[in-house]
Protein backbone atom coordinates (compact mmCIF):
# COMPACT_ATOMS: atom_id res chain seq x y z
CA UNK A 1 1.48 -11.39 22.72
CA UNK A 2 1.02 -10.81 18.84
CA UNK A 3 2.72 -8.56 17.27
CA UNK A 4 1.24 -5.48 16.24
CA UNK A 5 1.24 -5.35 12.81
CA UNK A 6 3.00 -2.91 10.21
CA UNK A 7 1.01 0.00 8.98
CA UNK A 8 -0.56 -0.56 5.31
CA UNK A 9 0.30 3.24 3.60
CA UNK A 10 -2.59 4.89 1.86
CA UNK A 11 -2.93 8.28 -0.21
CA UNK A 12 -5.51 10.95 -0.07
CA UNK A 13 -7.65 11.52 -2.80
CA UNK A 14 -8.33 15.12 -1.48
CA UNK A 15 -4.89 16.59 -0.59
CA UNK A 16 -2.10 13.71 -1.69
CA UNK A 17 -0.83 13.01 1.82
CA UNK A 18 0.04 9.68 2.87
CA UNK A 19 -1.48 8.23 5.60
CA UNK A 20 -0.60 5.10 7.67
CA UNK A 21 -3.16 3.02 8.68
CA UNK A 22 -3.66 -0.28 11.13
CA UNK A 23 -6.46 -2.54 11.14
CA UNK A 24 -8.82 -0.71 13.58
CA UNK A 25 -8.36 2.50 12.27
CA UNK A 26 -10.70 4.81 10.77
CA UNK A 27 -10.68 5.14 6.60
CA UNK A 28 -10.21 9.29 6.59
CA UNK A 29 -7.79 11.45 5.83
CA UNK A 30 -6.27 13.29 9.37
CA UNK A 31 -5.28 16.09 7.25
CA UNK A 32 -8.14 17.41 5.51
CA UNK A 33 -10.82 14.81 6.86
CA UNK A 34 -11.74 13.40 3.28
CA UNK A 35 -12.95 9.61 3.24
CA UNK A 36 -11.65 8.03 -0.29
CA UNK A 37 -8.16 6.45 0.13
CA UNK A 38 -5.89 4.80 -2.42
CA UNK A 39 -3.66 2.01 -1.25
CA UNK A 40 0.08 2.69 -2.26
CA UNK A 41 1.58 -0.15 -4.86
CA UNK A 42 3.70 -2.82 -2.58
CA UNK A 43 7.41 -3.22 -3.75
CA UNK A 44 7.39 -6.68 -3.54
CA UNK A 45 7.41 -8.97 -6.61
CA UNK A 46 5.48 -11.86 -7.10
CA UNK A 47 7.23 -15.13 -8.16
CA UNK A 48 5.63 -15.33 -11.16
CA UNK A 49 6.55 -12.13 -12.96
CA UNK A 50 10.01 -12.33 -11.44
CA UNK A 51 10.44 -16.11 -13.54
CA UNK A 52 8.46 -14.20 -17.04
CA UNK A 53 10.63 -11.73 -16.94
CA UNK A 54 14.04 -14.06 -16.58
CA UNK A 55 12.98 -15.94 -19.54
CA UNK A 56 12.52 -13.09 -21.87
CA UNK A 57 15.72 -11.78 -20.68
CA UNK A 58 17.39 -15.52 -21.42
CA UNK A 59 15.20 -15.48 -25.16
């Protein structure tokens, strides 16, 4: 009944590739098996840095 949610993207500190992951699943690369993941920067913009940088633009 809940939606399963959207896979959060992480990188491989080992070998680069990117690697979805859901809640439950286990923090290690499926390529090469190494454990230390970075999480990918989001694209979404916060509403405070969108409103900074709309009044430097208007200054």
């Amino acid at each position: 009944m809940d939606p399963q949610p959207e896979p959060v993207y992480y990188i491989c500190g080992d070998c680069g590739m990117e690697i979805p992951l859901k809640p439950n699943d286990v923090i290690q690369c499926r390529e090469c098996g190494y454990r230390i993941l970075y999480k990918k920067r989001t694209r979404r913009i916060r509403g405070t840095l969108k409103k900074d940088k709309e009044e430097k633009q208007a200054s």
